[in-house]
C-alpha atoms as a PDB file:
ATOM      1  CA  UNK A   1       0.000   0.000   0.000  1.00  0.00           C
ATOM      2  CA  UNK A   2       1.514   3.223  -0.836  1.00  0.00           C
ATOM      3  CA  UNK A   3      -0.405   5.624   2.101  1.00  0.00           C
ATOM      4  CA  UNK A   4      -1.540   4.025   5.241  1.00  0.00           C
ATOM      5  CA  UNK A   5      -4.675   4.997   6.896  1.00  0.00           C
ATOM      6  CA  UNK A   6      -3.472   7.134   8.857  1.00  0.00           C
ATOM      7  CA  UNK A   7      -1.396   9.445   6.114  1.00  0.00           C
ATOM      8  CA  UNK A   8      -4.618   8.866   3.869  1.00  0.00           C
ATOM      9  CA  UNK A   9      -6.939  10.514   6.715  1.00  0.00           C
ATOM     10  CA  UNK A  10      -4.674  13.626   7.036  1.00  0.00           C
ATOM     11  CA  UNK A  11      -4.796  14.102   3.083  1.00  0.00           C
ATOM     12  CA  UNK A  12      -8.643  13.923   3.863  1.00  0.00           C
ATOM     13  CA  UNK A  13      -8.697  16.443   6.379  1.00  0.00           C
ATOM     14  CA  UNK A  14      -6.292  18.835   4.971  1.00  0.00           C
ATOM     15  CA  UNK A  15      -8.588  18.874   1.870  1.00  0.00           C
ATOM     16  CA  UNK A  16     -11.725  19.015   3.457  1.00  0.00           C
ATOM     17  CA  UNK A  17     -10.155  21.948   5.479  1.00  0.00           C
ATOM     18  CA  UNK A  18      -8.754  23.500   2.180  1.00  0.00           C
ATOM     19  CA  UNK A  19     -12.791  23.231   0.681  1.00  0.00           C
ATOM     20  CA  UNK A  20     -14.274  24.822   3.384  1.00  0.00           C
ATOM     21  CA  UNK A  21     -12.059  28.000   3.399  1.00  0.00           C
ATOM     22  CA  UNK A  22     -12.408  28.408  -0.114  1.00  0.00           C
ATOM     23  CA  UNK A  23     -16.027  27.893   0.075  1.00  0.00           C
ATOM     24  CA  UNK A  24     -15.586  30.768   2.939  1.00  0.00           C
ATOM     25  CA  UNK A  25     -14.188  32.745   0.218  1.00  0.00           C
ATOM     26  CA  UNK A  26     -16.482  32.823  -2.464  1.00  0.00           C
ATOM     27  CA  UNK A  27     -19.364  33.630   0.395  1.00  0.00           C
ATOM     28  CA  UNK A  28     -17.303  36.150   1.469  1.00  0.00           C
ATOM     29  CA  UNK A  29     -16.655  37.436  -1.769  1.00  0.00           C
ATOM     30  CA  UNK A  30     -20.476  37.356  -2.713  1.00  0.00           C
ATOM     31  CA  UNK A  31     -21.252  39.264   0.462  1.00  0.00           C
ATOM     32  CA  UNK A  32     -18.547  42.204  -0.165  1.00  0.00           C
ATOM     33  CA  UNK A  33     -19.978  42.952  -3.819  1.00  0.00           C
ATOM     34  CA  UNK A  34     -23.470  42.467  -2.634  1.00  0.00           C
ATOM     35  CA  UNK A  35     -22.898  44.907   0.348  1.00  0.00           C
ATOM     36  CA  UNK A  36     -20.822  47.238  -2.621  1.00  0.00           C
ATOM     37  CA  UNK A  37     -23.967  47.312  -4.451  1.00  0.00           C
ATOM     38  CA  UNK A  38     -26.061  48.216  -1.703  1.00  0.00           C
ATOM     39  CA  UNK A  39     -23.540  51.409  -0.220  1.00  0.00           C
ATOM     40  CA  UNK A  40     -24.041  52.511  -4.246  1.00  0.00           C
ATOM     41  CA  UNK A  41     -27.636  52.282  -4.186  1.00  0.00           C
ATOM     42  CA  UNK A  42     -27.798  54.258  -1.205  1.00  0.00           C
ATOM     43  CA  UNK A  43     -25.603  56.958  -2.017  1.00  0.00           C
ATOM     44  CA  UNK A  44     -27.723  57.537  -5.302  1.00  0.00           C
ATOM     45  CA  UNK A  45     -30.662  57.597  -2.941  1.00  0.00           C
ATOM     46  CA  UNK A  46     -28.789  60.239  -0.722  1.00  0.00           C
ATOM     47  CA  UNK A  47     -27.703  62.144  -3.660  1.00  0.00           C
ATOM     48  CA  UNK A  48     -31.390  62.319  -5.014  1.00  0.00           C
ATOM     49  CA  UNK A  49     -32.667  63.799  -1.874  1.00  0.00           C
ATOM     50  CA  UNK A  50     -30.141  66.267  -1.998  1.00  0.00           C
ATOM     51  CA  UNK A  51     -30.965  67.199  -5.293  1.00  0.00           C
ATOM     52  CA  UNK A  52     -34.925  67.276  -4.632  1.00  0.00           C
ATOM     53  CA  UNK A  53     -34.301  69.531  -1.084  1.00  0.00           C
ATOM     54  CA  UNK A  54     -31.770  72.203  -3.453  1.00  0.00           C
ATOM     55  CA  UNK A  55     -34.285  72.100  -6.064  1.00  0.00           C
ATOM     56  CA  UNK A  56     -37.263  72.648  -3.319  1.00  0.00           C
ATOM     57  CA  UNK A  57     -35.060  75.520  -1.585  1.00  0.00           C
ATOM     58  CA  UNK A  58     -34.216  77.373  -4.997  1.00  0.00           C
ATOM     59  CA  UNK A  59     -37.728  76.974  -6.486  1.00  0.00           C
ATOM     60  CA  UNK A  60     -39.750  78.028  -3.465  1.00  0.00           C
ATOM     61  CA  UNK A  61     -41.982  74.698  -4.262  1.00  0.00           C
ATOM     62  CA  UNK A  62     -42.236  71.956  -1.910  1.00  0.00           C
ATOM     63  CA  UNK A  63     -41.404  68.567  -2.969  1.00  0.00           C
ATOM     64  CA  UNK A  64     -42.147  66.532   0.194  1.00  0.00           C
ATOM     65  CA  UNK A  65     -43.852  63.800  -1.492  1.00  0.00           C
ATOM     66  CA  UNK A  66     -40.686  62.851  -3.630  1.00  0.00           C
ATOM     67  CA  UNK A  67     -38.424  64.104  -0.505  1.00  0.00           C
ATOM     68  CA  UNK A  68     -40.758  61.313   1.957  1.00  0.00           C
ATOM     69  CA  UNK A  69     -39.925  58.575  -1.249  1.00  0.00           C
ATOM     70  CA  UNK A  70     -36.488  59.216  -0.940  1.00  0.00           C
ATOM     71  CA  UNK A  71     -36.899  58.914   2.717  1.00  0.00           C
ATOM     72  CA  UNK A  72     -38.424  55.866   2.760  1.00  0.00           C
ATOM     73  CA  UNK A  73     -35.526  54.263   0.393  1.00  0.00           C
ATOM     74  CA  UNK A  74     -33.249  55.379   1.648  1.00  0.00           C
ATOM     75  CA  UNK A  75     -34.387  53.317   5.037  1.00  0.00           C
ATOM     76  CA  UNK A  76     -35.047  50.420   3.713  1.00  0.00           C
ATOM     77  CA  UNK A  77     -31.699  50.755   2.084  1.00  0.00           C
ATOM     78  CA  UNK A  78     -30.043  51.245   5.572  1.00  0.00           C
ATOM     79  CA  UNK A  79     -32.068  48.878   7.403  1.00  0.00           C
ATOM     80  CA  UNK A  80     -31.008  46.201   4.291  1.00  0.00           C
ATOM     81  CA  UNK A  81     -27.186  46.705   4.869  1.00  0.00           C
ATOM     82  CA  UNK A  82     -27.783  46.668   8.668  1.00  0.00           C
ATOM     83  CA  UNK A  83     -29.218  42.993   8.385  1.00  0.00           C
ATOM     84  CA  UNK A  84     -26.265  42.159   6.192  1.00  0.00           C
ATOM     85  CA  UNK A  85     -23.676  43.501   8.306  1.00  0.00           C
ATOM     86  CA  UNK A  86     -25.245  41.254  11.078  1.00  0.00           C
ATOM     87  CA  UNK A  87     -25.170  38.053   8.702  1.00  0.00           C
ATOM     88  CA  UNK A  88     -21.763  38.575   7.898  1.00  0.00           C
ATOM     89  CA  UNK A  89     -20.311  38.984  11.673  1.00  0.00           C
ATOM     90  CA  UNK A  90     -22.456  35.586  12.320  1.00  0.00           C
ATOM     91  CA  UNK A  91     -20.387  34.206   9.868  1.00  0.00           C
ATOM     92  CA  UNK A  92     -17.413  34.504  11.555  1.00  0.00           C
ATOM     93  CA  UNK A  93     -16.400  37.816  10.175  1.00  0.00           C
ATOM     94  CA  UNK A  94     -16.750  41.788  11.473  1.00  0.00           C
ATOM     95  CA  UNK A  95     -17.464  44.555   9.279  1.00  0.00           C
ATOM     96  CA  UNK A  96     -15.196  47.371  10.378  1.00  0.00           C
ATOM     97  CA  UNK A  97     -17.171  50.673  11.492  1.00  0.00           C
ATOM     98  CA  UNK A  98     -14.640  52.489  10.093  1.00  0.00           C
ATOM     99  CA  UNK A  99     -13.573  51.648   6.502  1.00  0.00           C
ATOM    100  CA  UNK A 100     -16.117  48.624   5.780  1.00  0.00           C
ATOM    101  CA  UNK A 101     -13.776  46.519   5.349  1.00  0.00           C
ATOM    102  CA  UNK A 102     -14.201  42.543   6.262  1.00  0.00           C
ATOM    103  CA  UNK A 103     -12.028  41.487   8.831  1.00  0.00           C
ATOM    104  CA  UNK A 104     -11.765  37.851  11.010  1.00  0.00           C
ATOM    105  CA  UNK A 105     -13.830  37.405  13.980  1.00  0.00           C
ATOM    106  CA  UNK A 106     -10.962  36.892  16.030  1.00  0.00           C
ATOM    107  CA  UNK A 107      -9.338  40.586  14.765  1.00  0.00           C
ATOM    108  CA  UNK A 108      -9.725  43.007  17.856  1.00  0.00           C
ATOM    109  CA  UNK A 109      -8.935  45.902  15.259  1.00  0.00           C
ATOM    110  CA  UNK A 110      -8.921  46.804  11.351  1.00  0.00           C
ATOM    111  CA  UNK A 111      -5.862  45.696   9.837  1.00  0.00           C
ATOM    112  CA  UNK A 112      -6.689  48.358   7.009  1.00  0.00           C
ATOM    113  CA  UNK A 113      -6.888  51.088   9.075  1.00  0.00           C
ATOM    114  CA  UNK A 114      -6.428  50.308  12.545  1.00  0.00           C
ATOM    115  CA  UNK A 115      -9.968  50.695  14.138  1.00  0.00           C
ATOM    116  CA  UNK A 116     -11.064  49.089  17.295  1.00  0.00           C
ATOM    117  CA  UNK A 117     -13.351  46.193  16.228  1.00  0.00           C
ATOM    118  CA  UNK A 118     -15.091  45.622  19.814  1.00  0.00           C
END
C-alpha cells in the first residue's frame, strides 16, 4: 500500500479543510460585492434627496412627497445593509465601522486602518 490509513486521513482532512475555506471565500466574496452594491444604491438615494431639497429651496416649491420617497428608500436601504452587516459577523467575520472593510472574527482591530473592532 503506498499511504496508510493514517497518512490517507490527514490528506482527507487537509482537503476538506482546504474546501471549506475556499467555500468561505467565495461567500465572502459574494457578500462584499453584494454589500458594494447596496452602499451605491444608497448613495444615489442620498444624492437624489439632496438634489430634490436644493431644487425645493431654490424653487420656493415643496417637494415633500418625492423628498418622503427618498426617505423611505433610503431606510429600507439602511435597514437592508444593517441585516447584512449582522449576517456577515455571524459568519465569523466583522465589518469594520470604520472603513467597511471585512475582517476575522478573532481581529480586535482593522488591519486596514487600525480601528477598534469591539
Amino acid at each position: 500500500m503506498l499511504f496508510d490509513e493514517n497518512t490517507m486521513g490527514g490528506l482527507r482532512s487537509v482537503l476538506d479543510s482546504a474546501a471549506q475555506r475556499t467555500a468561505g471565500a467565495i461567500e465572502g466574496s459574494r457578500n462584499v460585492v453584494e454589500r458594494a452594491k447596496l452602499r451605491a444604491s444608497l448613495n444615489d438615494a442620498y444624492r437624489k434627496l439632496g438634489k430634490a431639497e436644493y431644487e425645493a429651496a431654490v424653487n420656493g416649491v415643496s417637494s415633500m412627497e418625492e423628498i418622503n420617497m427618498l426617505i423611505g428608500k433610503i431606510t429600507e436601504l439602511r435597514r437592508q445593509m444593517l441585516d447584512m452587516e449582522r449576517g456577515m459577523q455571524r459568519g465569523g467575520t466583522l465589518t469594520c465601522p470604520t472603513c467597511g472593510k471585512l475582517n476575522s472574527a478573532d481581529d480586535m482591530y482593522c488591519p486596514a486602518c487600525g480601528a477598534q473592532l469591539r
